[in-house]
PDB file of N, CA and C in Angstrom:
ATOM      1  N   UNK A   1     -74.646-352.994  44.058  1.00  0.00           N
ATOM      2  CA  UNK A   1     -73.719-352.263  44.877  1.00  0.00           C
ATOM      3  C   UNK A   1     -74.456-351.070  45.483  1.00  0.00           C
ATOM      4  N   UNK A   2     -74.198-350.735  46.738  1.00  0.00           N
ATOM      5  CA  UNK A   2     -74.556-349.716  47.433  1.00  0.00           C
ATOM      6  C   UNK A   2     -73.556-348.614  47.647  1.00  0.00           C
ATOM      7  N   UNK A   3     -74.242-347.332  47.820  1.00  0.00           N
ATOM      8  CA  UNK A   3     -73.463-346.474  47.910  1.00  0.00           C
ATOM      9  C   UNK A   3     -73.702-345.573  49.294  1.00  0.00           C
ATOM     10  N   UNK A   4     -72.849-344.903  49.896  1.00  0.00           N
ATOM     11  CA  UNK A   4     -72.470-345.014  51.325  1.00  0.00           C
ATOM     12  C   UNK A   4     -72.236-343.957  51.213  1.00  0.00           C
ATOM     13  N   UNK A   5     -73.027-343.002  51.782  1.00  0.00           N
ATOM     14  CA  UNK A   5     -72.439-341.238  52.159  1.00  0.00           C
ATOM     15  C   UNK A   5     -72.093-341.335  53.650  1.00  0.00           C
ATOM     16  N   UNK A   6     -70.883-340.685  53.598  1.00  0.00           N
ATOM     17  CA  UNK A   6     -70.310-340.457  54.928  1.00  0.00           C
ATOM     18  C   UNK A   6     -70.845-338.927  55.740  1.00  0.00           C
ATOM     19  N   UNK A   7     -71.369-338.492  56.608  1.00  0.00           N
ATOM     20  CA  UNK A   7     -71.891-336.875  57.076  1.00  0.00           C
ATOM     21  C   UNK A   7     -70.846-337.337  58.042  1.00  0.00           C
ATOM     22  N   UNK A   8     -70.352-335.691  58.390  1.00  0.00           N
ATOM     23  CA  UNK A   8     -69.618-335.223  59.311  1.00  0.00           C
ATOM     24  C   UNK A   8     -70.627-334.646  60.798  1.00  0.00           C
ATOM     25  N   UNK A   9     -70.649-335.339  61.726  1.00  0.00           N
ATOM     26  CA  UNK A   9     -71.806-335.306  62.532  1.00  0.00           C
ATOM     27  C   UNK A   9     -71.162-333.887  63.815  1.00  0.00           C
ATOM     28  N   UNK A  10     -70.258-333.365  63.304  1.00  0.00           N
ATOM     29  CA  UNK A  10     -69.167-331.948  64.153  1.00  0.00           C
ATOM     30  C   UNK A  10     -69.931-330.698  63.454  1.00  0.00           C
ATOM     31  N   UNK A  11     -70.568-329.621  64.503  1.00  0.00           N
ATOM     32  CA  UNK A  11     -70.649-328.711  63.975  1.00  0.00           C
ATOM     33  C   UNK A  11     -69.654-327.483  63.931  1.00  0.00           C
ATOM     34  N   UNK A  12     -69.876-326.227  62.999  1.00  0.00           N
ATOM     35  CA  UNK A  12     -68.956-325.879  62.785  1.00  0.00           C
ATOM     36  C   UNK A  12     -68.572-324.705  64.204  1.00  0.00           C
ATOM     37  N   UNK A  13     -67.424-324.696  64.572  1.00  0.00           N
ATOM     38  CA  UNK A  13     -67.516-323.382  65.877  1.00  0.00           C
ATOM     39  C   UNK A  13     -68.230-322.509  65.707  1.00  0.00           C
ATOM     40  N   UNK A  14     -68.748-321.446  66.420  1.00  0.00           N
ATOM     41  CA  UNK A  14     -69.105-320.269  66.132  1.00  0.00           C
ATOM     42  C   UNK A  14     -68.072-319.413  65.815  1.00  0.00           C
ATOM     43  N   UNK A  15     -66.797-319.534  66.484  1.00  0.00           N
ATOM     44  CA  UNK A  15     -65.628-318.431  66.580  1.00  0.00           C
ATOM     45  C   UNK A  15     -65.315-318.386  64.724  1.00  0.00           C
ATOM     46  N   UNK A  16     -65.383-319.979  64.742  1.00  0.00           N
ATOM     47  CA  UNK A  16     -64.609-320.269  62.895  1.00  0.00           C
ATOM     48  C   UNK A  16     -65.435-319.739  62.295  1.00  0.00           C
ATOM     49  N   UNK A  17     -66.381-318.922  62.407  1.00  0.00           N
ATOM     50  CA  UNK A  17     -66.776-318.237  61.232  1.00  0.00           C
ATOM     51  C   UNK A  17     -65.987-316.961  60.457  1.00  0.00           C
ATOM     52  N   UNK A  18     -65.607-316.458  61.667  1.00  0.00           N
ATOM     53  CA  UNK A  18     -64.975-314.403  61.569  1.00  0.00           C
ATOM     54  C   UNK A  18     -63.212-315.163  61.303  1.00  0.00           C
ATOM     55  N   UNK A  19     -62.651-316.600  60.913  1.00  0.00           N
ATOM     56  CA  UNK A  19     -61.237-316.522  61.013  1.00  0.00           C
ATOM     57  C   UNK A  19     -60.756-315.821  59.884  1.00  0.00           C
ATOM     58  N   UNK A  20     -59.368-315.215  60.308  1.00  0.00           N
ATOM     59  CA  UNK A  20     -59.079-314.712  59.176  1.00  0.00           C
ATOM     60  C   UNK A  20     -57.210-315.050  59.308  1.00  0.00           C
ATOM     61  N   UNK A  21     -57.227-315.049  58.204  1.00  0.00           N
ATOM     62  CA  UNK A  21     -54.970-315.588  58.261  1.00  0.00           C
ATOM     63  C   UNK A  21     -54.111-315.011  59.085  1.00  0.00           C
ATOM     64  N   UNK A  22     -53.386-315.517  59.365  1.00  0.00           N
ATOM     65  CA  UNK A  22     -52.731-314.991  60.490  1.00  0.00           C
ATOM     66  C   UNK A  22     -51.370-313.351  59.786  1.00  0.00           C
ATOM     67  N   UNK A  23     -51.295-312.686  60.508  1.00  0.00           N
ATOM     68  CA  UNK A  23     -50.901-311.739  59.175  1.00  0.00           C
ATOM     69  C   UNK A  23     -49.155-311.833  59.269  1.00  0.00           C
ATOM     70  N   UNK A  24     -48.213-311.756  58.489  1.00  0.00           N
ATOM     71  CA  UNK A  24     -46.749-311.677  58.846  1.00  0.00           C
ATOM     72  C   UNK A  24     -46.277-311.679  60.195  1.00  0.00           C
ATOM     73  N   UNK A  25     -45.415-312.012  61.301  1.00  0.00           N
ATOM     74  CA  UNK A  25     -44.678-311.265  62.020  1.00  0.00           C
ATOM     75  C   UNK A  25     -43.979-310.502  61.652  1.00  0.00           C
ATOM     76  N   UNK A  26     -43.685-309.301  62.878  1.00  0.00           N
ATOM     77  CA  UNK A  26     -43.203-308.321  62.967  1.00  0.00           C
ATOM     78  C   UNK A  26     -41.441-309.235  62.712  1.00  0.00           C
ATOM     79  N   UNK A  27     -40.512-308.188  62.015  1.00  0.00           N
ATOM     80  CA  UNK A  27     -39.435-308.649  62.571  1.00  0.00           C
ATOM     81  C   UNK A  27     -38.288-307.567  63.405  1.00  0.00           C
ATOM     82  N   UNK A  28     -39.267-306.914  64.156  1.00  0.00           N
ATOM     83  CA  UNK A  28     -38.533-306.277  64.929  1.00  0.00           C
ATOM     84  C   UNK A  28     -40.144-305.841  65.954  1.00  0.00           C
ATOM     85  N   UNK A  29     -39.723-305.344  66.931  1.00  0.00           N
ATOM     86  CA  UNK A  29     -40.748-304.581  68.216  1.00  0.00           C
ATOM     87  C   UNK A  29     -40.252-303.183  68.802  1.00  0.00           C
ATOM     88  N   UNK A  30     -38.644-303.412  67.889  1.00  0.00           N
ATOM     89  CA  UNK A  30     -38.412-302.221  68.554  1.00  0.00           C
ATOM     90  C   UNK A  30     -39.065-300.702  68.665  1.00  0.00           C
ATOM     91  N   UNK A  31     -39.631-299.513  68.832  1.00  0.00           N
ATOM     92  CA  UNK A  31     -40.454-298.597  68.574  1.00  0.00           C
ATOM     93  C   UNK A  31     -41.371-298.994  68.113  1.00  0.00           C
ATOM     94  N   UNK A  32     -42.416-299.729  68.080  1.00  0.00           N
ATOM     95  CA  UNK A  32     -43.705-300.352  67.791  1.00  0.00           C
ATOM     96  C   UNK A  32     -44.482-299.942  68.847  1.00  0.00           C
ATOM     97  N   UNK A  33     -45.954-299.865  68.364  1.00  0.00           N
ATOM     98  CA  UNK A  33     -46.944-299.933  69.012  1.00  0.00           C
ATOM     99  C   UNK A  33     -47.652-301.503  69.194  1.00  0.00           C
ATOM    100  N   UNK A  34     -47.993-301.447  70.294  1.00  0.00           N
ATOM    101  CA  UNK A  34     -48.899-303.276  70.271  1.00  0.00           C
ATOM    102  C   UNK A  34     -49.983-302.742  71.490  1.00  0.00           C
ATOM    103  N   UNK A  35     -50.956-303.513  70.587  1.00  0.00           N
ATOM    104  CA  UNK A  35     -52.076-303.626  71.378  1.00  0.00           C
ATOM    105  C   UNK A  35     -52.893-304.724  71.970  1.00  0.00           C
ATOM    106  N   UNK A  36     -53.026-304.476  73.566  1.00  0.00           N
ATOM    107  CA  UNK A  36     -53.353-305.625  74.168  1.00  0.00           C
ATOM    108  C   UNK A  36     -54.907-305.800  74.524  1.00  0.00           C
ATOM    109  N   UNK A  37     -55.468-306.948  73.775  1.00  0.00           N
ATOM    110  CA  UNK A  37     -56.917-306.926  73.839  1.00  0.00           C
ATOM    111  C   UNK A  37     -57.763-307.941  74.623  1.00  0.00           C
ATOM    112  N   UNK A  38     -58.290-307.078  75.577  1.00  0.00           N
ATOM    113  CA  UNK A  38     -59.069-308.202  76.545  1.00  0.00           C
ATOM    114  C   UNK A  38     -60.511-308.623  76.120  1.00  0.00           C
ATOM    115  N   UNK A  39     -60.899-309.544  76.514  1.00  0.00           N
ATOM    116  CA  UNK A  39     -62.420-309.680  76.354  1.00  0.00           C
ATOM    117  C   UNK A  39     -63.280-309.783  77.488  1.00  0.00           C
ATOM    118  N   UNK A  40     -62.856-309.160  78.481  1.00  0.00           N
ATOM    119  CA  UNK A  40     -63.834-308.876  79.980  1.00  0.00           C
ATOM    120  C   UNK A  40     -63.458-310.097  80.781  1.00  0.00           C
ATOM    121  N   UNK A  41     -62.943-310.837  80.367  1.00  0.00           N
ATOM    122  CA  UNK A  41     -63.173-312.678  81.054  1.00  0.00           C
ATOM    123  C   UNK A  41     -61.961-312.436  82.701  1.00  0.00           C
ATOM    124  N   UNK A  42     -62.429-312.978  83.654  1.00  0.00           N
ATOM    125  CA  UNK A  42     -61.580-312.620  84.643  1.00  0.00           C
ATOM    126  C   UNK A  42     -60.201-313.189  84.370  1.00  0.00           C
ATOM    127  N   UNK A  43     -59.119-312.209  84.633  1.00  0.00           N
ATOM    128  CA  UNK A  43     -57.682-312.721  84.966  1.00  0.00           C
ATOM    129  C   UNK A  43     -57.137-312.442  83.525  1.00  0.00           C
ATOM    130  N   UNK A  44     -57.864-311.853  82.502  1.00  0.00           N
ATOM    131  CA  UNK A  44     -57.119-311.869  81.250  1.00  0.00           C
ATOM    132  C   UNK A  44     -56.926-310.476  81.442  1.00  0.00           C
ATOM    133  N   UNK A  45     -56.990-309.787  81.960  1.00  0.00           N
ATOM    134  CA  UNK A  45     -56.680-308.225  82.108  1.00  0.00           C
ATOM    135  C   UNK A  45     -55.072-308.003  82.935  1.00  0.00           C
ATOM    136  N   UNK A  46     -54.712-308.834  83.564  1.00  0.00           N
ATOM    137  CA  UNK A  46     -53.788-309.164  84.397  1.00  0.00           C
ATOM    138  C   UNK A  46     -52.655-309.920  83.822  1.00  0.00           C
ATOM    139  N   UNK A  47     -52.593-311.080  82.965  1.00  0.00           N
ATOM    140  CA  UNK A  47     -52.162-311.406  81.815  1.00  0.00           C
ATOM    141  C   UNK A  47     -51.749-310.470  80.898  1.00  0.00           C
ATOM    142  N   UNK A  48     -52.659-309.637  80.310  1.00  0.00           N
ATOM    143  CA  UNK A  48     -52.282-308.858  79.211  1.00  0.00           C
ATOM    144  C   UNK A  48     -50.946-307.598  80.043  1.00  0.00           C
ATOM    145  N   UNK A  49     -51.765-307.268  80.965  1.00  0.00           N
ATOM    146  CA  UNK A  49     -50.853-306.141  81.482  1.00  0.00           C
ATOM    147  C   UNK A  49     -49.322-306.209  81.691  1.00  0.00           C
ATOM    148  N   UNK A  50     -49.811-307.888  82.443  1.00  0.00           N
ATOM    149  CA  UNK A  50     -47.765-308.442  82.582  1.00  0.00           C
ATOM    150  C   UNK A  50     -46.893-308.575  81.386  1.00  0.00           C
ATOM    151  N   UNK A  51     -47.931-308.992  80.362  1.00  0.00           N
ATOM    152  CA  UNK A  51     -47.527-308.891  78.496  1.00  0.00           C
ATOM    153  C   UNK A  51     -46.736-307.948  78.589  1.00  0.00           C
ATOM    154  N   UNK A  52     -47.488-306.981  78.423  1.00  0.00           N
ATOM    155  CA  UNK A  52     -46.907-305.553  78.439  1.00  0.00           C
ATOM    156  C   UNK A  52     -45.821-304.988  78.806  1.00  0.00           C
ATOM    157  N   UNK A  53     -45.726-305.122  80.340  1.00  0.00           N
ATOM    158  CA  UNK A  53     -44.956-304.941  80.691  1.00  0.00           C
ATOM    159  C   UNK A  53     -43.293-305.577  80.445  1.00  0.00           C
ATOM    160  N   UNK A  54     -43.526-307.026  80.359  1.00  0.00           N
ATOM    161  CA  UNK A  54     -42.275-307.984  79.482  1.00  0.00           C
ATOM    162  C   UNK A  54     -42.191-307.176  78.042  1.00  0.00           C
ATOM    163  N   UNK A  55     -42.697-306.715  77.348  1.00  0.00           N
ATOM    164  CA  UNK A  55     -42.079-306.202  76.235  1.00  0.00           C
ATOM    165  C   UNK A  55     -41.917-304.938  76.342  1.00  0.00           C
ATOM    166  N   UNK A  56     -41.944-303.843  77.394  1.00  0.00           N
ATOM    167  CA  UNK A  56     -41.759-302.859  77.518  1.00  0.00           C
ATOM    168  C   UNK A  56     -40.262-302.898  77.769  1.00  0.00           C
ATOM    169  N   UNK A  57     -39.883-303.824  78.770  1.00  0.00           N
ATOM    170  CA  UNK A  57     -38.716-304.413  79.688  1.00  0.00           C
ATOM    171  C   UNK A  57     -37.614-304.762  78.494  1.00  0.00           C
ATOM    172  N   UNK A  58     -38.075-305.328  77.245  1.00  0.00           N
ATOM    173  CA  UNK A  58     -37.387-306.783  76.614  1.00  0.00           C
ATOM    174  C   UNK A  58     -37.133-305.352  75.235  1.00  0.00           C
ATOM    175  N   UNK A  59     -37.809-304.966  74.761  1.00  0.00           N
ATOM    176  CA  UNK A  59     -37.912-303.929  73.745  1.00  0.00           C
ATOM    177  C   UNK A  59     -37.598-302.666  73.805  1.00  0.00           C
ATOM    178  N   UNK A  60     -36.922-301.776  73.454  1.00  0.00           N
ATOM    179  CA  UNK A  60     -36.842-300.596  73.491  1.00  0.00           C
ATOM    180  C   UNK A  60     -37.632-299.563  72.853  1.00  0.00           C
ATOM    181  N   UNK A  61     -38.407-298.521  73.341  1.00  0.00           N
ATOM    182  CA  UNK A  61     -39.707-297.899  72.519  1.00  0.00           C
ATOM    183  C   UNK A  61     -40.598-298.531  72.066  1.00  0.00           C
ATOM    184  N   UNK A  62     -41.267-299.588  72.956  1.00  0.00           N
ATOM    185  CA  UNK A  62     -42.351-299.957  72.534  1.00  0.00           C
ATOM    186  C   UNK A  62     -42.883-299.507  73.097  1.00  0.00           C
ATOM    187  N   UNK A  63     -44.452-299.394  72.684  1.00  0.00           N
ATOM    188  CA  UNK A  63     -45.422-298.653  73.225  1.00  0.00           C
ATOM    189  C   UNK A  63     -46.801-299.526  73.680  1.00  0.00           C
ATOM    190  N   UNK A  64     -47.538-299.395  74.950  1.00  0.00           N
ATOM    191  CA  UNK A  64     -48.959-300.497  74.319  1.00  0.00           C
ATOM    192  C   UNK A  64     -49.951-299.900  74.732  1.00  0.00           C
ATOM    193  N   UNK A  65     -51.486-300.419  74.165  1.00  0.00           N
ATOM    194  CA  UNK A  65     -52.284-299.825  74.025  1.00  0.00           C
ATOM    195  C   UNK A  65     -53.679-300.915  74.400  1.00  0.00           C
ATOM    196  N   UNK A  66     -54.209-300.574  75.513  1.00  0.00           N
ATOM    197  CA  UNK A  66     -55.000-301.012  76.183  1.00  0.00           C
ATOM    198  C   UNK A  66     -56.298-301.430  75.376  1.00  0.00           C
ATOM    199  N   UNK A  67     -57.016-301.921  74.939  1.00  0.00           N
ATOM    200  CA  UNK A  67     -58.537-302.451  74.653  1.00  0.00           C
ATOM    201  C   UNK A  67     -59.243-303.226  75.440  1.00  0.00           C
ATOM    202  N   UNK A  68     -60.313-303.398  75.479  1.00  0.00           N
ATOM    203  CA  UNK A  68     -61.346-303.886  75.827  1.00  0.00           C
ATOM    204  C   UNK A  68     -62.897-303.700  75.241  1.00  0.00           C
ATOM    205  N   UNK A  69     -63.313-305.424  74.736  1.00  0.00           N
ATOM    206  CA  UNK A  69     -64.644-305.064  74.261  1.00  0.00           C
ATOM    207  C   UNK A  69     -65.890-305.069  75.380  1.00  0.00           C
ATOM    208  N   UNK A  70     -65.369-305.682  76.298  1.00  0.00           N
ATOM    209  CA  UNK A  70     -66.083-305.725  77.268  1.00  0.00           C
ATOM    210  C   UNK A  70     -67.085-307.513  77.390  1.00  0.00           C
ATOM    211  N   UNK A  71     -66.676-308.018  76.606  1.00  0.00           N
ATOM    212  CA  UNK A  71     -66.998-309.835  76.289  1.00  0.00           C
ATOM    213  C   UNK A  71     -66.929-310.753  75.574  1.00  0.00           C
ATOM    214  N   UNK A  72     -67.593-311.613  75.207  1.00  0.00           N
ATOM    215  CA  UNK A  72     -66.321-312.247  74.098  1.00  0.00           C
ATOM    216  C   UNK A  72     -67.919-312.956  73.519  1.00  0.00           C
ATOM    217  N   UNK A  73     -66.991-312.659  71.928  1.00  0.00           N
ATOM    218  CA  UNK A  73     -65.993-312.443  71.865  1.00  0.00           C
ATOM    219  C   UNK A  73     -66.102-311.105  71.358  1.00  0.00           C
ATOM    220  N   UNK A  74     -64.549-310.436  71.297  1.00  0.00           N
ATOM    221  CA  UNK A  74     -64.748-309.128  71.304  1.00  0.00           C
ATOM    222  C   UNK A  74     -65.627-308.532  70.170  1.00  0.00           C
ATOM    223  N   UNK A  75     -66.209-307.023  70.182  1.00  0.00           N
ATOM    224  CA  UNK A  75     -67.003-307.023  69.293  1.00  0.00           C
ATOM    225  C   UNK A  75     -65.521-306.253  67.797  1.00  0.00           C
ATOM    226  N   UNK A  76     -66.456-306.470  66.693  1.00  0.00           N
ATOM    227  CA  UNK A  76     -65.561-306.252  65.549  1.00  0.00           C
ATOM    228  C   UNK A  76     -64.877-304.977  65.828  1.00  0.00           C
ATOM    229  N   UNK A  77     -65.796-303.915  66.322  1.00  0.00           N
ATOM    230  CA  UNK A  77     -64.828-302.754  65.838  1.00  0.00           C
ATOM    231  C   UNK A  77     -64.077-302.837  66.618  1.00  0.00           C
ATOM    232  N   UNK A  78     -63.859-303.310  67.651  1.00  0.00           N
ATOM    233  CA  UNK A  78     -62.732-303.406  69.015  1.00  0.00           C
ATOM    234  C   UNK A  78     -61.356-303.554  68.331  1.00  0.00           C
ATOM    235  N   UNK A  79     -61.972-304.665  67.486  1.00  0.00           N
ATOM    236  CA  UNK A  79     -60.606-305.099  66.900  1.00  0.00           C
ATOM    237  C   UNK A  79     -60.344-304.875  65.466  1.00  0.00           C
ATOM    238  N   UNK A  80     -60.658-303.893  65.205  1.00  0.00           N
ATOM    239  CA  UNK A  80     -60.838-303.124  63.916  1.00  0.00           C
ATOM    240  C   UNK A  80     -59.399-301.765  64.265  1.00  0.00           C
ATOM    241  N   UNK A  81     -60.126-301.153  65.286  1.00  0.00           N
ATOM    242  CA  UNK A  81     -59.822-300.264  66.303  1.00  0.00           C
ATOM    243  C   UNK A  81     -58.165-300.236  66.357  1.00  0.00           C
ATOM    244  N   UNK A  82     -57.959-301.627  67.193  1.00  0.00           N
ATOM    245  CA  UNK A  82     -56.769-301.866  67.639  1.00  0.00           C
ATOM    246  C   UNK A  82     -55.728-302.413  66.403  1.00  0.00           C
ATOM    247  N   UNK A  83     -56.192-302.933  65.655  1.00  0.00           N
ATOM    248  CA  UNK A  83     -55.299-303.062  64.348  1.00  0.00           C
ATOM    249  C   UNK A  83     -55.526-302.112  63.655  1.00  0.00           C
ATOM    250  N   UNK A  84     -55.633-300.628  63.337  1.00  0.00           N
ATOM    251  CA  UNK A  84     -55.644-299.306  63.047  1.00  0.00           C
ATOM    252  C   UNK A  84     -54.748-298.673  63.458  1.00  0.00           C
ATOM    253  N   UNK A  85     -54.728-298.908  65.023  1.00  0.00           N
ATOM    254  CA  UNK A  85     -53.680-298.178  65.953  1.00  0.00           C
ATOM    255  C   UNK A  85     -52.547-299.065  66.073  1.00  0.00           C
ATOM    256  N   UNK A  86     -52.333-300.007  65.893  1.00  0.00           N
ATOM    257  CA  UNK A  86     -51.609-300.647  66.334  1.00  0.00           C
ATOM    258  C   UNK A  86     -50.593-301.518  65.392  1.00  0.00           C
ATOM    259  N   UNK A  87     -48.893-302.002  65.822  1.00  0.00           N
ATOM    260  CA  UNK A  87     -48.381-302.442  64.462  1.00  0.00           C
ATOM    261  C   UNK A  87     -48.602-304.228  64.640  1.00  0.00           C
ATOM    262  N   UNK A  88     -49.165-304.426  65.936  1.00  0.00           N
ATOM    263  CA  UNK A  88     -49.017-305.591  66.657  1.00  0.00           C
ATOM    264  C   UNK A  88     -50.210-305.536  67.547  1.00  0.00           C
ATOM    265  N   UNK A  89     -50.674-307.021  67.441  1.00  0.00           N
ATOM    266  CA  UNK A  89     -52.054-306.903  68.927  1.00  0.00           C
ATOM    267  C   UNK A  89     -51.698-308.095  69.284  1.00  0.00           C
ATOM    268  N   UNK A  90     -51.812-308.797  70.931  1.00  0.00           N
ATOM    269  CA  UNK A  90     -51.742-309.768  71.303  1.00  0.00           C
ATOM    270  C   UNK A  90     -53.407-309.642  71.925  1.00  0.00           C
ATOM    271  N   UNK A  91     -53.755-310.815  72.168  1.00  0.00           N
ATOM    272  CA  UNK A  91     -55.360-310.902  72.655  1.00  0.00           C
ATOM    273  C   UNK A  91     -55.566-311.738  74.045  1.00  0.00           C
ATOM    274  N   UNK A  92     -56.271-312.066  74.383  1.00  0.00           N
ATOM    275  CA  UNK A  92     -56.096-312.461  75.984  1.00  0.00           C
ATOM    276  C   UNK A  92     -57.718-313.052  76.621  1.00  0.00           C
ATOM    277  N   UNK A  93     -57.795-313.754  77.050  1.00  0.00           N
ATOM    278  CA  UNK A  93     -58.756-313.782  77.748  1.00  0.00           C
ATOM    279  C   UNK A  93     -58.551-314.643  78.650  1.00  0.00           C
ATOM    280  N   UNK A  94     -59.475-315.044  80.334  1.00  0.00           N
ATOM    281  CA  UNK A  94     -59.024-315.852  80.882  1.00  0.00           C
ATOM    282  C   UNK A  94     -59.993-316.177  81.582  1.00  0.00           C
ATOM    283  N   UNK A  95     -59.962-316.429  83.222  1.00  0.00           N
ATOM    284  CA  UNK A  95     -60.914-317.812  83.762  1.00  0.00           C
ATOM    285  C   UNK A  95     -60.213-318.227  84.865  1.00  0.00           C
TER     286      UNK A  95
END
């Protein structure tokens, strides 16, 4: 009898290295801070902003808070940064 190793011939992403769990939702936005994080990529700055603006509109006292690492993907403290300041971050990039 022979024996048969199977290899997985997929390497692993680069992104999947830094994942980390996704953390609770909020269950409210009301008076919250959220922070909207770009990664330089065209059209995600424009995206994020309209974000913004829909939960400014939709929420009462929310507040948001602009980032940018300047490329992607963003660098750590960017987003170190913005989850410090922030009770909420949405992220963005585009193309």
């Amino acid at each position: 009898m022979h024996l048969l190793e199977v290899m997985n011939p997929v390497a692993r992403q680069r992104a999947m290295e830094n994942v980390a769990d996704i953390n609770p939702r909020l269950s409210r936005l009301e008076d919250k801070t959220v922070g909207l994080v770009w990664s330089g990529t065209h059209g995600g700055d424009v995206a994020l902003n309209r974000v913004g603006e829909m939960l400014q509109e939709r929420f009462e006292g929310v507040k948001t808070r602009f980032y940018t690492g300047g490329n992607y993907p963003n660098p750590p403290h960017i987003l170190r940064q913005a989850a410090e300041e922030c009770d909420a971050v949405v992220g963005a990039t585009g193309d």
